[in-house]
Protein backbone atom coordinates (compact mmCIF):
# COMPACT_ATOMS: atom_id res chain seq x y z
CA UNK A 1 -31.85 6.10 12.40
CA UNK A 2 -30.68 7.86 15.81
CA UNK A 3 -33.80 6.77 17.71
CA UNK A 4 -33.02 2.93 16.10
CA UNK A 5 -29.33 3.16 17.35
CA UNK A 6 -30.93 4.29 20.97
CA UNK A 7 -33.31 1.27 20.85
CA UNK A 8 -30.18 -0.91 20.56
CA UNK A 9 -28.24 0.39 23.15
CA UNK A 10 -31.51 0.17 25.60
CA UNK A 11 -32.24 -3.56 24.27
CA UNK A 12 -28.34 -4.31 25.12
CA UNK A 13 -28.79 -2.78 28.61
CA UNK A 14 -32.47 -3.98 29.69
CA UNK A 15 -33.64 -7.47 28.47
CA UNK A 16 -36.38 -7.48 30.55
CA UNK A 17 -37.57 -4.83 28.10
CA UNK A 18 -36.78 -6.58 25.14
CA UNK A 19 -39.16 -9.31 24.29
CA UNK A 20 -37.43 -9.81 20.97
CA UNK A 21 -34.22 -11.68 23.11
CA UNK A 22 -36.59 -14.55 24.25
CA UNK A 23 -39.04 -14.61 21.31
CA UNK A 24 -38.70 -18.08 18.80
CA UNK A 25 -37.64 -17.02 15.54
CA UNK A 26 -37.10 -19.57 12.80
CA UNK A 27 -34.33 -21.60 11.75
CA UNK A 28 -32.96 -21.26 8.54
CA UNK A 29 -29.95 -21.86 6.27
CA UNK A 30 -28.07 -18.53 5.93
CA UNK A 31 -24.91 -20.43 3.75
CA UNK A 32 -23.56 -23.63 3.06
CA UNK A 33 -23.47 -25.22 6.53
CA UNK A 34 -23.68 -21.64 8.30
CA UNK A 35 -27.85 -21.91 9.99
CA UNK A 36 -29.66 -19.73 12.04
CA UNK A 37 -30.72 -21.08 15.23
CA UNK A 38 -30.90 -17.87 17.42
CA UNK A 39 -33.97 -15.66 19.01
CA UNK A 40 -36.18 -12.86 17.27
CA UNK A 41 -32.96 -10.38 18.01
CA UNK A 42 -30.10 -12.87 19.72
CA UNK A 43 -28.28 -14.27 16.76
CA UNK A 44 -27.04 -17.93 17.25
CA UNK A 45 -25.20 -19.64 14.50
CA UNK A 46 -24.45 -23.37 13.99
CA UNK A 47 -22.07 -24.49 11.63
CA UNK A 48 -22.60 -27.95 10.87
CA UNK A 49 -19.73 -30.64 9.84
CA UNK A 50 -20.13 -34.48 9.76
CA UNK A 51 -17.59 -34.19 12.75
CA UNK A 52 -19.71 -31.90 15.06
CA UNK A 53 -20.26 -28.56 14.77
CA UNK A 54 -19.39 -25.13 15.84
CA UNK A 55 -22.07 -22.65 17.69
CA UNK A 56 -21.14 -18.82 17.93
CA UNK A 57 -22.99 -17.35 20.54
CA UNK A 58 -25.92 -19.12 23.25
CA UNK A 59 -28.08 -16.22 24.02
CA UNK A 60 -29.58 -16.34 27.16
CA UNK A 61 -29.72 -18.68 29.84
CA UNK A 62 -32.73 -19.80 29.07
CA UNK A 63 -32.72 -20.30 25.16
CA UNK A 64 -31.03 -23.61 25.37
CA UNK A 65 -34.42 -25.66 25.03
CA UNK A 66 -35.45 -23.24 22.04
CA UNK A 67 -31.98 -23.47 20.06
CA UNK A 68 -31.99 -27.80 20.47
CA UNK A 69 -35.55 -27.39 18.77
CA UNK A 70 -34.25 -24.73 16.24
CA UNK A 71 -31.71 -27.23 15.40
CA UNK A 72 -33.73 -30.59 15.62
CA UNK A 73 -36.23 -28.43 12.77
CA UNK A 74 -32.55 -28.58 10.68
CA UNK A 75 -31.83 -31.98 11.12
CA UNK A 76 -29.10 -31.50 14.01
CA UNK A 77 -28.31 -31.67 17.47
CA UNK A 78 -26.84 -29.54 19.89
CA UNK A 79 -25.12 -32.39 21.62
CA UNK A 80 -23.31 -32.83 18.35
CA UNK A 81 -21.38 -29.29 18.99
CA UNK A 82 -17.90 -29.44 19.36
CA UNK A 83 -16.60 -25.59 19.50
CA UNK A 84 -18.54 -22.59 21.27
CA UNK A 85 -17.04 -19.72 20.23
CA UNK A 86 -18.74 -15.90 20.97
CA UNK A 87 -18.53 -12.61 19.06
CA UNK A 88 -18.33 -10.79 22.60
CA UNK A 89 -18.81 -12.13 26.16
CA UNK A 90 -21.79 -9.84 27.11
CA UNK A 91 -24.16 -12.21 29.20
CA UNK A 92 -27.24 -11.70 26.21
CA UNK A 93 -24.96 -13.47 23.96
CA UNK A 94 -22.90 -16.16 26.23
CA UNK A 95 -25.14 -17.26 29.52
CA UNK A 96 -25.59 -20.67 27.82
CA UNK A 97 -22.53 -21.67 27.41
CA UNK A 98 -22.26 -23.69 30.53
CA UNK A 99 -24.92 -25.73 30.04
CA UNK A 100 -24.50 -25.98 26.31
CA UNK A 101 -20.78 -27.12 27.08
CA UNK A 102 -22.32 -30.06 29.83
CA UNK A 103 -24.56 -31.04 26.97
CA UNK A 104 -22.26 -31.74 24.50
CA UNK A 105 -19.00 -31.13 26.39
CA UNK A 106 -17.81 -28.62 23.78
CA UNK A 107 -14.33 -26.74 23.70
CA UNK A 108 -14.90 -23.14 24.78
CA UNK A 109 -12.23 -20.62 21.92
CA UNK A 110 -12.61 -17.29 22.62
CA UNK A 111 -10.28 -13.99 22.15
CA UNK A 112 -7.57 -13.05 24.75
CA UNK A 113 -9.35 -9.97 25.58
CA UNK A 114 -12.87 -11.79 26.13
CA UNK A 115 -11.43 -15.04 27.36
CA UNK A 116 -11.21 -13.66 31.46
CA UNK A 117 -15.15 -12.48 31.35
CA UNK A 118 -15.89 -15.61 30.53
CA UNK A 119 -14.06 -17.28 33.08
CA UNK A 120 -15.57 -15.14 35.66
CA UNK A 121 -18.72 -15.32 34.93
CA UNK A 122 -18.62 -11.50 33.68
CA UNK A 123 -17.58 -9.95 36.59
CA UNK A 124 -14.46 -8.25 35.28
CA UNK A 125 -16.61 -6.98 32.29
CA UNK A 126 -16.27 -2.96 32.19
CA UNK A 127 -20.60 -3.10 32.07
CA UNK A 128 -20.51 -4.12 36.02
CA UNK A 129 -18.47 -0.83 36.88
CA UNK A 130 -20.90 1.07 34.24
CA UNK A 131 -24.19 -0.36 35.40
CA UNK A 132 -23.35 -1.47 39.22
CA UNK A 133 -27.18 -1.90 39.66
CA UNK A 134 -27.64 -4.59 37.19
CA UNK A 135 -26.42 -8.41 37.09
CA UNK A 136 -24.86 -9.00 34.37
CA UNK A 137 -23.46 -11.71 35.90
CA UNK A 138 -23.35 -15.79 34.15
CA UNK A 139 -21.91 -19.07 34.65
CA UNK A 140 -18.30 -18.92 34.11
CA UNK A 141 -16.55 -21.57 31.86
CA UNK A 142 -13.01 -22.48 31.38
CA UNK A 143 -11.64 -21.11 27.57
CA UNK A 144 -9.76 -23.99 25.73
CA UNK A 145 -8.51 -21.57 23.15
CA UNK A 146 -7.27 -18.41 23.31
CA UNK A 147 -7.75 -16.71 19.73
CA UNK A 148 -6.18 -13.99 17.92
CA UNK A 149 -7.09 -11.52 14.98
CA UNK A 150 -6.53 -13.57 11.85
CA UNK A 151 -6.46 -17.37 13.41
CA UNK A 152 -8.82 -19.98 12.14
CA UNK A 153 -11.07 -22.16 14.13
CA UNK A 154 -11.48 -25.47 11.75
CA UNK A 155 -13.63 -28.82 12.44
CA UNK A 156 -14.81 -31.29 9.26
CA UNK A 157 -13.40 -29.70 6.52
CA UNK A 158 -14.76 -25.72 8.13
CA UNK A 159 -12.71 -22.92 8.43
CA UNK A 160 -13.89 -20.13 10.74
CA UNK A 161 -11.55 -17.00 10.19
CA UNK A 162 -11.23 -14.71 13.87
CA UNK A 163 -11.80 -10.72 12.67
CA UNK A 164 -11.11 -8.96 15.70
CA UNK A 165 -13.49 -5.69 16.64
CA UNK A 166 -12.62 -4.74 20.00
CA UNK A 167 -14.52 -2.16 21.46
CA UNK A 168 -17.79 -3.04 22.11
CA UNK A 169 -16.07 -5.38 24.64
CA UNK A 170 -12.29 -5.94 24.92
CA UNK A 171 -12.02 -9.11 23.09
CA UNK A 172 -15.37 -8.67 20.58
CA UNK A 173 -14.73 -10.61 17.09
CA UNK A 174 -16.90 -11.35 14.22
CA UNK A 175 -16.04 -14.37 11.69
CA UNK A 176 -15.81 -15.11 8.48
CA UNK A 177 -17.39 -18.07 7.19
CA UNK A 178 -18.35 -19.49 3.43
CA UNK A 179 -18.09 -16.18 2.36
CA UNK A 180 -20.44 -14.60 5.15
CA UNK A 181 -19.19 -11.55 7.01
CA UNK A 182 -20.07 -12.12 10.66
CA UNK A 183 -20.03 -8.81 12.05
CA UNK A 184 -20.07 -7.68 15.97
CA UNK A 185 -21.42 -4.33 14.74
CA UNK A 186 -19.74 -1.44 17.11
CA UNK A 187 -22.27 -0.38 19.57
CA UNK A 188 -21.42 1.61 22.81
CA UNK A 189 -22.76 0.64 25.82
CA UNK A 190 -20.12 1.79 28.38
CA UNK A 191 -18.08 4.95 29.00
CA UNK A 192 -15.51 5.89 26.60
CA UNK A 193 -13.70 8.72 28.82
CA UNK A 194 -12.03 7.34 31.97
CA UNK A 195 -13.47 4.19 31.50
CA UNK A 196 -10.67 2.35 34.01
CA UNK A 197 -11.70 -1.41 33.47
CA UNK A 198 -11.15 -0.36 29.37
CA UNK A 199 -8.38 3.08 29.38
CA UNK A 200 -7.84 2.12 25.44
CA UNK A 201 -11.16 1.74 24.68
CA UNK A 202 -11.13 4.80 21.86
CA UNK A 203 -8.50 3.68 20.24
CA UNK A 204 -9.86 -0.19 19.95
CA UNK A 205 -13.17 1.31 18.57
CA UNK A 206 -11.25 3.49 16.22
CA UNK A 207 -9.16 0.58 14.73
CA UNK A 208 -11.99 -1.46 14.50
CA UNK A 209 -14.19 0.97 12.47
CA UNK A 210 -10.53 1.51 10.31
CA UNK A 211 -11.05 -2.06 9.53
CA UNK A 212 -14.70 -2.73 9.71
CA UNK A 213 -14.49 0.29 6.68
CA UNK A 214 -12.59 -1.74 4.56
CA UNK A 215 -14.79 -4.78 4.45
CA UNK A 216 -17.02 -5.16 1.59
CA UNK A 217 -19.42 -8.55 2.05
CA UNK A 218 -22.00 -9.60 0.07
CA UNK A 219 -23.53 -11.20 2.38
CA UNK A 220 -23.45 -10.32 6.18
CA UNK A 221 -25.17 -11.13 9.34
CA UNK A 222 -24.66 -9.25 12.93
CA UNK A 223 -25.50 -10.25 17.01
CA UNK A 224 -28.54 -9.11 17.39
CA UNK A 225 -31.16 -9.78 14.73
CA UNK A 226 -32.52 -6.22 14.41
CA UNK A 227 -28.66 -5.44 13.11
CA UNK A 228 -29.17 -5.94 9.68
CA UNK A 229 -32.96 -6.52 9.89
CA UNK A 230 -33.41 -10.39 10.05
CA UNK A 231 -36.94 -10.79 9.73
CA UNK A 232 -37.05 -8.74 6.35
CA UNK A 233 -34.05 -10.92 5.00
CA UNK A 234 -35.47 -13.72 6.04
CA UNK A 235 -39.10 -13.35 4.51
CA UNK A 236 -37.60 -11.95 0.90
CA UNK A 237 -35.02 -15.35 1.24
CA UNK A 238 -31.72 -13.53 0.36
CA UNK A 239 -29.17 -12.04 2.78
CA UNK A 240 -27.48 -10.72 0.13
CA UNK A 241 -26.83 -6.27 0.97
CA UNK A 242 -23.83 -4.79 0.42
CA UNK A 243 -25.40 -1.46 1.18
CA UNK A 244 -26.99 -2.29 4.03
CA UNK A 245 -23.21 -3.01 5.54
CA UNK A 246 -22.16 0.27 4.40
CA UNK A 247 -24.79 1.92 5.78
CA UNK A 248 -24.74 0.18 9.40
CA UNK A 249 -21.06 0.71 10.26
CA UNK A 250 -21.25 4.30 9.03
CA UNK A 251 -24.69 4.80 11.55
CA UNK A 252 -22.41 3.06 14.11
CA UNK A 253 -19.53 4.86 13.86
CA UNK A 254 -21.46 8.29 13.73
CA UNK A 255 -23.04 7.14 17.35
CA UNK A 256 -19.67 6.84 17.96
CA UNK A 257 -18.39 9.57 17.57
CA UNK A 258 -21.54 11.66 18.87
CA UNK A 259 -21.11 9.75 22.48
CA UNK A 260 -17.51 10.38 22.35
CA UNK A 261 -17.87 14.27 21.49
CA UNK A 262 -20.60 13.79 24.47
CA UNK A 263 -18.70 12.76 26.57
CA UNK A 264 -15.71 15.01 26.31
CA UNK A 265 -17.62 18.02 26.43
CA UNK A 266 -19.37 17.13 29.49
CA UNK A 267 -15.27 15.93 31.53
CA UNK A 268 -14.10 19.26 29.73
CA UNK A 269 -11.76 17.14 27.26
CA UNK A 270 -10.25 18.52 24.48
């Protein structure tokens, strides 16, 4: 499980790497009107209404062309989205939203503490301090919304319910809809002592593993496909595994914990 959580963290840092973030995967009904339209391992979903729809995360810059066909197979059209909305503004999981919002002209929501990475195109992001010799870099867009823990995002009779999980980037979120646990699962991918674009950064990924703990869904999905194993949900035809939850945050947090100990030990932190 340790060499799995290391995979993650080296997919989240080197795309080029990861074929997985560019590779068709395909669409599917997860819920209700929650559907899958997302990569092999970047998770895109589209919830559909009869007055437009709302699409949490874009993936990469590039997957536009392969999430209009993803929804097309459904019987919908990305032109037809209304609200973008992202579970954290990390450039594998937002670099469309530019030219999704010119395509259909969609409202950009996203949290306070995400909102000014996306309006700089990431360069305020604590990753470009981290990881100086990568671009991490996007098209900025303009946020509509500013949302906050517990506020709900609604279009045609949907309710989208904002969990905040800060940590993984100041303003990451996960969602709650028809029942489905949306989960921005707690990876670390940038310092946690003296990190100075993030000083509270502990403290946000304590709270959020506090809360994440006392979550119990049924049925969950993550960011990144290889979260809570799409492709083997996908083939049985149930996302249904509320052990599989348990079992991920508790991994996550452990990694946690590990880097933090890590970390301390090697600054001489007590």
């Amino acid at each position: 499980m340790r060499l799995a959580l290391l995979s993650l963290l080296v997919a989240a840092l080197l795309p080029a790497q990861n074929p997985d973030w560019s590779a068709p995967f395909p669409a599917h009904t997860i819920a209700g009107n929650l559907h899958y339209i997302g990569t092999k391992d970047l998770a895109c979903y589209l919830i559909t209404t009869p007055q437009g729809h709302i699409l949490i995360n874009t993936g990469l810059a590039d997957s536009v062309p392969l999430m209009r066909a993803s929804a097309k197979k459904l019987g919908f059209d990305l032109k037809d989205v209304k609200i973008l909305l992202t579970m954290q503004a990390h450039y594998d999981h937002v670099a469309a939203f530019a030219e999704i919002r010119k395509l259909s002209g969609a409202k950009v929501y996203a949290t306070d503490g995400d909102a000014p990475y996306l309006e700089d195109g990431g360069k305020s992001d604590p990753l470009v301090l981290a990881f100086a010799d990568q671009d991490f870099s996007f098209k900025p867009v303009k946020v509509d919304r500013r949302l906050k823990d517990g506020d709900t995002v609604a279009l045609g009779g949907a309710e989208v319910k904002v969990i905040s999980m800060p940590g993984h980037t100041r303003g990451a979120a996960g969602y709650s809809v028809n029942g489905v646990l949306v989960v921005n699962v707690p990876s670390v991918v940038v310092p946690l002592i003296g990190n100075k674009r993030y000083p509270n950064i502990v403290e946000d990924y304590e709270a959020t593993f506090t809360k994440l703990k006392q979550l119990q869904p049924k049925i969950w999905v993550a960011g990144h496909g290889s979260q809570y194993d799409l492709a083997a949900k996908h083939a049985k035809g149930s996302f249904e595994d509320p052990a599989g939850y348990t079992t991920t945050i508790a991994n996550a947090e452990k990694a946690f914990r590990e880097k933090l100990a890590r970390e301390k030990a090697s600054k001489g932190v007590r």
